[in-house]
Protein backbone atom coordinates (compact mmCIF):
# COMPACT_ATOMS: atom_id res chain seq x y z
CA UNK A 1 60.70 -111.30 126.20
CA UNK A 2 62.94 -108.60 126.29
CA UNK A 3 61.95 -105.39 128.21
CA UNK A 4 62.11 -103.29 125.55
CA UNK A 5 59.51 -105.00 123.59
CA UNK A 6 56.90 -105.22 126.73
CA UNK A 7 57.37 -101.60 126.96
CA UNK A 8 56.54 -100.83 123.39
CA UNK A 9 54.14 -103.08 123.64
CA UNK A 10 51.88 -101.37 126.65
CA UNK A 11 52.84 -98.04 124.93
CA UNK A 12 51.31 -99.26 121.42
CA UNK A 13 47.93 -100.66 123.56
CA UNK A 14 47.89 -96.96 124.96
CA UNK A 15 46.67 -95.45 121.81
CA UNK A 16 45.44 -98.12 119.34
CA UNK A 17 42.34 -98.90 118.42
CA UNK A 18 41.44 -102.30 119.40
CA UNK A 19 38.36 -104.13 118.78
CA UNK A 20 35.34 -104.99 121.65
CA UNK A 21 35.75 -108.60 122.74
CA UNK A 22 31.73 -108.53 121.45
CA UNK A 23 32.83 -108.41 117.93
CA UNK A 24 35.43 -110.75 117.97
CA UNK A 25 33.33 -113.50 119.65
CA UNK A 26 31.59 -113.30 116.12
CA UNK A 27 34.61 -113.44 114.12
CA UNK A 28 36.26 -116.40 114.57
CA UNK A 29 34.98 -119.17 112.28
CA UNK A 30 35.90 -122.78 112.62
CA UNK A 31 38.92 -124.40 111.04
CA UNK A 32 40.15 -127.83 110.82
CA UNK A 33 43.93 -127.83 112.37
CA UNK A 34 46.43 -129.12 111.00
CA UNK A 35 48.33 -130.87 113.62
CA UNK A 36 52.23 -131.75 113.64
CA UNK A 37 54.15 -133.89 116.36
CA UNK A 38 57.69 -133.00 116.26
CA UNK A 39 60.63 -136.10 117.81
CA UNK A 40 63.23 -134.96 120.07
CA UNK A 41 65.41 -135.17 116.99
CA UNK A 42 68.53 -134.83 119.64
CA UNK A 43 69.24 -131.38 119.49
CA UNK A 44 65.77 -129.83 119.84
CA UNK A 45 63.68 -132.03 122.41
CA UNK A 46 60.19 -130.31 120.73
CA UNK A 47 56.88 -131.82 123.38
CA UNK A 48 57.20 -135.37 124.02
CA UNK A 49 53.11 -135.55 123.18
CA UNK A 50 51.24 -132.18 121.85
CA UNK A 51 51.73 -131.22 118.38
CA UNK A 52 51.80 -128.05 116.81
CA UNK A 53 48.43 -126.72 115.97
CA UNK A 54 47.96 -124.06 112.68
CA UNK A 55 44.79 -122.63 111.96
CA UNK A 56 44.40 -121.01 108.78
CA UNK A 57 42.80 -117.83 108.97
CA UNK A 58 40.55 -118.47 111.43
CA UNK A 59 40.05 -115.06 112.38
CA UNK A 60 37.59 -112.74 109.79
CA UNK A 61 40.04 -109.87 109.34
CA UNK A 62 37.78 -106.93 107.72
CA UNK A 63 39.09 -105.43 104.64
CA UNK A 64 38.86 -102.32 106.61
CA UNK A 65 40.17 -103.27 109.12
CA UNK A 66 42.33 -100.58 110.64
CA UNK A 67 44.94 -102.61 112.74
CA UNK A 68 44.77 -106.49 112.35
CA UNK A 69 47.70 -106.90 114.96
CA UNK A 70 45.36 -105.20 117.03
CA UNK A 71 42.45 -107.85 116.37
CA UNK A 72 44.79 -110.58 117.13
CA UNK A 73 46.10 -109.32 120.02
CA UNK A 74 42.79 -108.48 121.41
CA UNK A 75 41.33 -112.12 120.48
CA UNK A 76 44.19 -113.85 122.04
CA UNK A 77 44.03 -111.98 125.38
CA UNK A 78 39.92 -111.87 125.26
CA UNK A 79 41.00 -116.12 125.16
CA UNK A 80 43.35 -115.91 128.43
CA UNK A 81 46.84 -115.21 126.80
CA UNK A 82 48.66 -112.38 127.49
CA UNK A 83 52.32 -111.34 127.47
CA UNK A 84 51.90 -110.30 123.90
CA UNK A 85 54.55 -108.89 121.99
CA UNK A 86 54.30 -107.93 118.08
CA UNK A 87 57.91 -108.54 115.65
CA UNK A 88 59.05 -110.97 113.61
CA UNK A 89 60.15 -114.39 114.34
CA UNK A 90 64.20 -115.17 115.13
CA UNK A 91 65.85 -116.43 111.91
CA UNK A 92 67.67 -118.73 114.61
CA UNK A 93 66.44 -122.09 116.00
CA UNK A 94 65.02 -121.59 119.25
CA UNK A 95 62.04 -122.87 121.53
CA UNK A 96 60.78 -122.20 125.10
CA UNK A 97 60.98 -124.99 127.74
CA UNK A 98 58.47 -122.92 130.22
CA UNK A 99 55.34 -121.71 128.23
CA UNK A 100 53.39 -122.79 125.41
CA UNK A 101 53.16 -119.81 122.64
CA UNK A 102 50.74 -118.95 120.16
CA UNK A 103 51.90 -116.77 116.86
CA UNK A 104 49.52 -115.26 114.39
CA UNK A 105 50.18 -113.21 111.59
CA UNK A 106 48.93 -109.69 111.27
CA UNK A 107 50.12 -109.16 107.56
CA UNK A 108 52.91 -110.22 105.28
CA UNK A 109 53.76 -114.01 104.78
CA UNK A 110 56.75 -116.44 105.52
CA UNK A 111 57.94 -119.35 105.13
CA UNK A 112 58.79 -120.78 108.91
CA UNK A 113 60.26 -124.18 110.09
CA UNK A 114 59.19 -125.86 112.75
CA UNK A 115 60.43 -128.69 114.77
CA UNK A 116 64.08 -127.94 114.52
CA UNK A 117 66.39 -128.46 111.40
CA UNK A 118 64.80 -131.91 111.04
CA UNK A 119 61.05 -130.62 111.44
CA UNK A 120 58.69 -129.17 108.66
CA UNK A 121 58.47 -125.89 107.01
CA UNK A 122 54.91 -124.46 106.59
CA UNK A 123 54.02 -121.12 104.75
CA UNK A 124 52.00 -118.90 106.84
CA UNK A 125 50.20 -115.80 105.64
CA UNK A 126 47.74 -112.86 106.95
CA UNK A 127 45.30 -114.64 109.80
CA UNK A 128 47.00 -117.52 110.06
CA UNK A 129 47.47 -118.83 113.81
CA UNK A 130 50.51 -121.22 114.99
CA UNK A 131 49.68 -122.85 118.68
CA UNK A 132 53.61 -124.18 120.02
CA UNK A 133 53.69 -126.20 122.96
CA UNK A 134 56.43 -126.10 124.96
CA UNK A 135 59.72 -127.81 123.87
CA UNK A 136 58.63 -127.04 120.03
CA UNK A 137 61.51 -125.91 117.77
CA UNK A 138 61.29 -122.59 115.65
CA UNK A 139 62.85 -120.11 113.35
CA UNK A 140 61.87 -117.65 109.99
CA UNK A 141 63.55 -119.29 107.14
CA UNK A 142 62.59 -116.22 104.72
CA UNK A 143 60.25 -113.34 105.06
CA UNK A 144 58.11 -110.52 103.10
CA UNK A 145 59.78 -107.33 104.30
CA UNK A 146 55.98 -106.41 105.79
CA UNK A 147 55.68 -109.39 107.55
CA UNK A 148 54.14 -109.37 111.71
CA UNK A 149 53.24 -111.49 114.01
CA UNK A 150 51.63 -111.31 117.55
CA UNK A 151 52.82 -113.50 119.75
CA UNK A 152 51.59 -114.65 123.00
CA UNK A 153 51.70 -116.80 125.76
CA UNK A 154 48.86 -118.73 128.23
CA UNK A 155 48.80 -117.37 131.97
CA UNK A 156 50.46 -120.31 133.56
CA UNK A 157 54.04 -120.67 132.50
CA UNK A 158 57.36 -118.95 132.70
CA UNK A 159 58.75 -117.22 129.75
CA UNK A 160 62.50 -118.60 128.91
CA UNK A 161 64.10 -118.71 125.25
CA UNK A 162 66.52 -121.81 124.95
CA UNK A 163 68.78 -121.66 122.32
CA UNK A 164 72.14 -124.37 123.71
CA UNK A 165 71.69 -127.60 122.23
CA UNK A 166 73.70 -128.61 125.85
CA UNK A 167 70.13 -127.46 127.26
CA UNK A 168 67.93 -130.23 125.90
CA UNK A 169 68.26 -133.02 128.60
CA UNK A 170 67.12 -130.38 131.35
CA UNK A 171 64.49 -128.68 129.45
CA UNK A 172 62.70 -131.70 128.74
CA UNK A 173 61.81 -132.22 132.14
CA UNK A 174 60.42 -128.44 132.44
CA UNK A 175 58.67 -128.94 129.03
CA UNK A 176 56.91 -132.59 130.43
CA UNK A 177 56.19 -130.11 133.85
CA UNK A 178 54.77 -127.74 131.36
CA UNK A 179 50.86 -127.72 132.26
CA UNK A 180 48.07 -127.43 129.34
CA UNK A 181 46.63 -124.15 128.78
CA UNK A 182 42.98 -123.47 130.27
CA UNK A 183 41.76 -122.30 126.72
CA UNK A 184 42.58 -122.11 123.11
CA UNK A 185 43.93 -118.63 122.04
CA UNK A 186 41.17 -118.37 118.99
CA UNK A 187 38.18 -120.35 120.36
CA UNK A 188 38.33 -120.20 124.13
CA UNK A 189 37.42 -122.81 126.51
CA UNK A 190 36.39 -126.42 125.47
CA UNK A 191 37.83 -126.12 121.96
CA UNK A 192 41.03 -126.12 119.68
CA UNK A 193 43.54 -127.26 121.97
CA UNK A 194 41.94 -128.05 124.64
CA UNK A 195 40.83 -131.02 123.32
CA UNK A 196 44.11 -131.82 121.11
CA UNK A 197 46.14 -131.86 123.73
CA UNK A 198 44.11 -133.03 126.86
């Protein structure tokens, strides 16, 4: 992640107000996932086992609710992953070999493809929650102009952003090296993918 955005990020965390990790332990509600496994399709090696995990709106956003990028942000890092950032998504293919990443959406809607050029589009809107293992391909194919995500990443795990298609043969050993999270980023420990990709 690039400096910049870590540094607007601790600056926005400064002054927000973010919700007590109390209340959002009774805000999530339980969702069936909808899982995706992605091939190496030859350019983008995606994980050789997990598959993608979306939640739909799995977090209670209150109509009031002042800053849902804050909610987000707090429920991920209340669940162990950190790192956050808040943007869009790259219209450019692009996946991390290092990390697993979770993306939910604070407000606006897209349409975004994952599992490279040969993968699956899915429409995401306000609440919804993408889990990415490592290896998994993605990019915004089109976007409301309000549109924001939160993204974050699990404490174990190096940050890295491949884009070179030349890059697949190494980064499929460091995705296969890649460990499992501890905890889901809605639901915590013993839950979501924890057990989906144990």
């Amino acid at each position: 992640m690039p400096i910049i955005d870590q540094v607007k990020t601790i600056a926005r965390k400064l002054v927000e107000t973010r919700p007590s990790p109390d209340d959002l332990r009774a805000r999530p509600r339980r969702r069936k996932p909808i899982t995706r496994t992605f091939r190496d399709d030859g350019t983008i090696p995606n994980h050789p086992h997990w598959p993608l995990v979306i939640y739909r709106a799995p977090l209670v956003l209150e109509p009031a609710e002042a800053d849902p990028a804050a909610a987000l942000d707090t429920l991920f890092s209340h669940n162990g992953w950190g790192r956050s950032w808040r943007n869009g998504i790259y219209d450019f293919t692009h996946y991390h070999s290092q990390v697993h990443e979770v993306l939910g959406v604070a407000s606006g809607s897209a349409e975004v493809e994952f599992g490279g050029p040969r993968g699956r589009v899915f429409g995401l809107k306000p609440g919804d929650v993408a889990v990415l293992p490592a290896g998994t391909g993605h990019r915004l194919v089109e976007a409301s102009d309000d549109f924001l995500v939160v993204g974050a990443y699990p404490g174990k795990g190096k940050y890295d952003e491949v884009t070179d298609s030349r890059q697949r043969l190494p980064s499929r050993e460091r995705i296969a090296a890649c460990p499992p999270p501890d905890t889901d980023p809605v639901y915590g420990e013993a839950a979501g993918i924890c057990l989906l990709w144990d």
